[in-house]
Structure formats: structure tokens, C-alpha cells
Protein backbone atom coordinates (compact mmCIF):
# COMPACT_ATOMS: atom_id res chain seq x y z
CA UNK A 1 102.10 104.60 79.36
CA UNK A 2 99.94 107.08 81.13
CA UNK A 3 100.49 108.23 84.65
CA UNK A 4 98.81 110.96 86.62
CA UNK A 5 98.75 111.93 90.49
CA UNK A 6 95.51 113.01 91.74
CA UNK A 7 94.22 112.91 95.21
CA UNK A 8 91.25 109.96 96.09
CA UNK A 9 89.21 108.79 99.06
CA UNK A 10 89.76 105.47 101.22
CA UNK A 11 86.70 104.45 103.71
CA UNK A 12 88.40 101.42 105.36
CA UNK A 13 86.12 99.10 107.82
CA UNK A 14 86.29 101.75 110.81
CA UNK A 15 84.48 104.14 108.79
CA UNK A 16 87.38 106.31 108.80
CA UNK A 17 87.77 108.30 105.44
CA UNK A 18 91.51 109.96 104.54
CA UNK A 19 92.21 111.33 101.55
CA UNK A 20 95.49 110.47 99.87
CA UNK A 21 97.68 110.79 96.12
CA UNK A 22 97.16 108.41 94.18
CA UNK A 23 99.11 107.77 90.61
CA UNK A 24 96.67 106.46 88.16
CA UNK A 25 99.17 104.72 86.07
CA UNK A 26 98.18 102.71 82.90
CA UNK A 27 101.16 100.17 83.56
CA UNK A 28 99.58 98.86 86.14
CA UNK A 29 97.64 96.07 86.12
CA UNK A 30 96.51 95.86 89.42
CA UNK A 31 95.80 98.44 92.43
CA UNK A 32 98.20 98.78 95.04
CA UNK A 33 98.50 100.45 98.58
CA UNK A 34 101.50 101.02 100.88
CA UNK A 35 100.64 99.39 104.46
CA UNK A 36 102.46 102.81 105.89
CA UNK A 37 101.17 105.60 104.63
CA UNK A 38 103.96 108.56 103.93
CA UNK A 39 101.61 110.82 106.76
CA UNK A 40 102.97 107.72 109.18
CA UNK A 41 99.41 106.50 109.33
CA UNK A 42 98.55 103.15 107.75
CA UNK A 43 96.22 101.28 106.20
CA UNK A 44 95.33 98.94 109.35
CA UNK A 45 94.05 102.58 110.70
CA UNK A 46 91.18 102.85 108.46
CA UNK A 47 90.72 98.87 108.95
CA UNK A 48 90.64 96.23 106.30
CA UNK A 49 87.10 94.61 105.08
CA UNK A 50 88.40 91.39 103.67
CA UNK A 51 92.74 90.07 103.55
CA UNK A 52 93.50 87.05 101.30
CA UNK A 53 97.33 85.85 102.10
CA UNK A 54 97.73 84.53 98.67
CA UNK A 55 97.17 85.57 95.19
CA UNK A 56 98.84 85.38 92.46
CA UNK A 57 99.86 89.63 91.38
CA UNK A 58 102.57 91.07 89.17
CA UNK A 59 103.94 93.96 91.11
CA UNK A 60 105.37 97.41 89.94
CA UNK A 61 108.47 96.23 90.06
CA UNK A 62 108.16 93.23 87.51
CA UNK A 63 107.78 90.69 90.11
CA UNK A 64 105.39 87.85 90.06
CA UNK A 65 104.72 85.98 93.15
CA UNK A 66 101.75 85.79 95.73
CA UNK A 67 100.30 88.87 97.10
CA UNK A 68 98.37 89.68 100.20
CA UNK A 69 95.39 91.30 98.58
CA UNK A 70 92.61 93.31 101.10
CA UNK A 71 89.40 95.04 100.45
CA UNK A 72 88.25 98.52 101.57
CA UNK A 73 85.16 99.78 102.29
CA UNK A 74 84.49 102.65 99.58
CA UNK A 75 87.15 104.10 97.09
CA UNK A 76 86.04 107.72 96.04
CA UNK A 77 87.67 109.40 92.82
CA UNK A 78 86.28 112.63 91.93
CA UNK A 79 84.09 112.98 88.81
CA UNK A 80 82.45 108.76 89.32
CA UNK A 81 80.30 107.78 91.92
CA UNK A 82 81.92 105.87 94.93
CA UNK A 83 83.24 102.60 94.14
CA UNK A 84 81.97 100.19 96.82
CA UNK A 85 84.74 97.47 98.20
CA UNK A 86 87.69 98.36 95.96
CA UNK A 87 90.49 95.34 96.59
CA UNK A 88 94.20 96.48 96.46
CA UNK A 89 97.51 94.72 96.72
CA UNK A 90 99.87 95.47 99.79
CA UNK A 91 103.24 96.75 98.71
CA UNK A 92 106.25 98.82 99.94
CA UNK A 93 106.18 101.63 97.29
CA UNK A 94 108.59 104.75 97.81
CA UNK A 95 107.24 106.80 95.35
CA UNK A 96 103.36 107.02 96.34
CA UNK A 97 100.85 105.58 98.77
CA UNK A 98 98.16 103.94 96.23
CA UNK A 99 98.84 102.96 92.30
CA UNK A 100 95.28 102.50 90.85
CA UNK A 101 95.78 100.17 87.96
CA UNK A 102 94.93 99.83 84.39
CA UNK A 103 92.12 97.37 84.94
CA UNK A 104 90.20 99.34 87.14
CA UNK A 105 90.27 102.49 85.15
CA UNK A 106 89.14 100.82 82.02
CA UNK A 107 86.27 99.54 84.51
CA UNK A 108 85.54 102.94 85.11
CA UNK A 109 86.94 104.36 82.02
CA UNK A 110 88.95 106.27 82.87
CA UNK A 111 91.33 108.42 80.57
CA UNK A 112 94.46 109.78 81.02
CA UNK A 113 95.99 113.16 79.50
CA UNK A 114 99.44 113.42 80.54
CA UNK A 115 99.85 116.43 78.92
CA UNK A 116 97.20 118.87 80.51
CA UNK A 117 97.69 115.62 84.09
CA UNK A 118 94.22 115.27 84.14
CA UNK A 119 91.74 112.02 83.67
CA UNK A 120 88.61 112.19 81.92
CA UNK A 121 85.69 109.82 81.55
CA UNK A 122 84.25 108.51 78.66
């Protein structure tokens, strides 16, 4: 499995933009976002598009039980142009702020190299 830190842009529903890490991790299936951000700010900050109380995710850590998923505005990742209304599952994570899943980046198709931590496109 693939993972990689590299820094993204959120535009949440208050057309405020932040840029945060992200790990682009290949075990992933989904995306996922902290509610607190590790800057103390948090996601209802930049304001939420769309939240749906209840669907069915597998979380990070091997879980599977309903999720609160929500929608952003705009997701920006150097290198693609701006994905419009990227959805994310809410979750407490310790060790980063956004996971963006294997199912997006084959979407986008994105690559990973671990070795040099960069991603590529194809």
C-alpha cells in the first residue's frame, strides 16, 4: 500500500479556502476529514455543502458501520484541475486531518511513488 503526505485545498460553503496535509493513502477506500482540524480550526469553519447522517463506510480503522458523510465545495490537489463537491467521511483521526482514498485517486489517477513521496498522473 501506497501512502504519501502532500498539502491540498478545501473551499467549504463559506467560500473560505485553507490549505491542509493530506495522506493520499491507497488503503483507503474512502476520503476522510477530521471535524477538528490539528490548527484547532474545523471543518464547520469552512461550512459544509451537503451532511448525510447515515451511510454505510469502512473506516481506517477496520470498522464498518454508518458514517456521517458531507460535501465540500471545491477540493484542489496540485497538478489536476479543481475537483468540484468532493464528499468525505467525518472521523477522529490522530495522525492527519484528511485521508484521500483509493477510489478517488484512481478517479483522478492518481499514482503514488513512495520512494521519491511524490504522486503522478497518468
Amino acid at each position: 500500500m501506497g501512502k504519501i503526505f502532500k498539502e491540498i485545498g478545501l473551499l467549504g460553503a463559506k467560500n473560505k479556502f485553507i490549505k491542509i496535509k493530506a495522506l493520499f493513502d491507497t488503503g483507503a477506500g474512502d476520503n476522510y476529514i477530521a471535524e477538528i482540524f490539528s490548527d484547532g480550526s474545523s471543518i464547520y469553519d469552512l461550512g459544509i455543502l451537503e451532511l448525510r447522517e447515515t451511510q454505510p463506510v469502512i473506516f481506517p480503522n477496520g470498522t464498518d458501520i454508518d458514517g456521517r458523510m458531507i460535501k465540500l465545495k471545491l477540493l484542489k490537489i496540485e497538478g489536476i484541475p479543481p475537483i468540484p463537491e468532493p464528499t468525505f467521511c467525518l472521523f477522529d483521526m490522530k495522525m492527519c486531518d484528511v485521508i484521500i482514498g483509493a477510489k478517488l485517486m484512481q478517479e483522478l489517477k492518481i499514482i503514488l511513488n513512495p520512494s521519491l513521496k511524490e504522486i503522478s498522473f497518468t
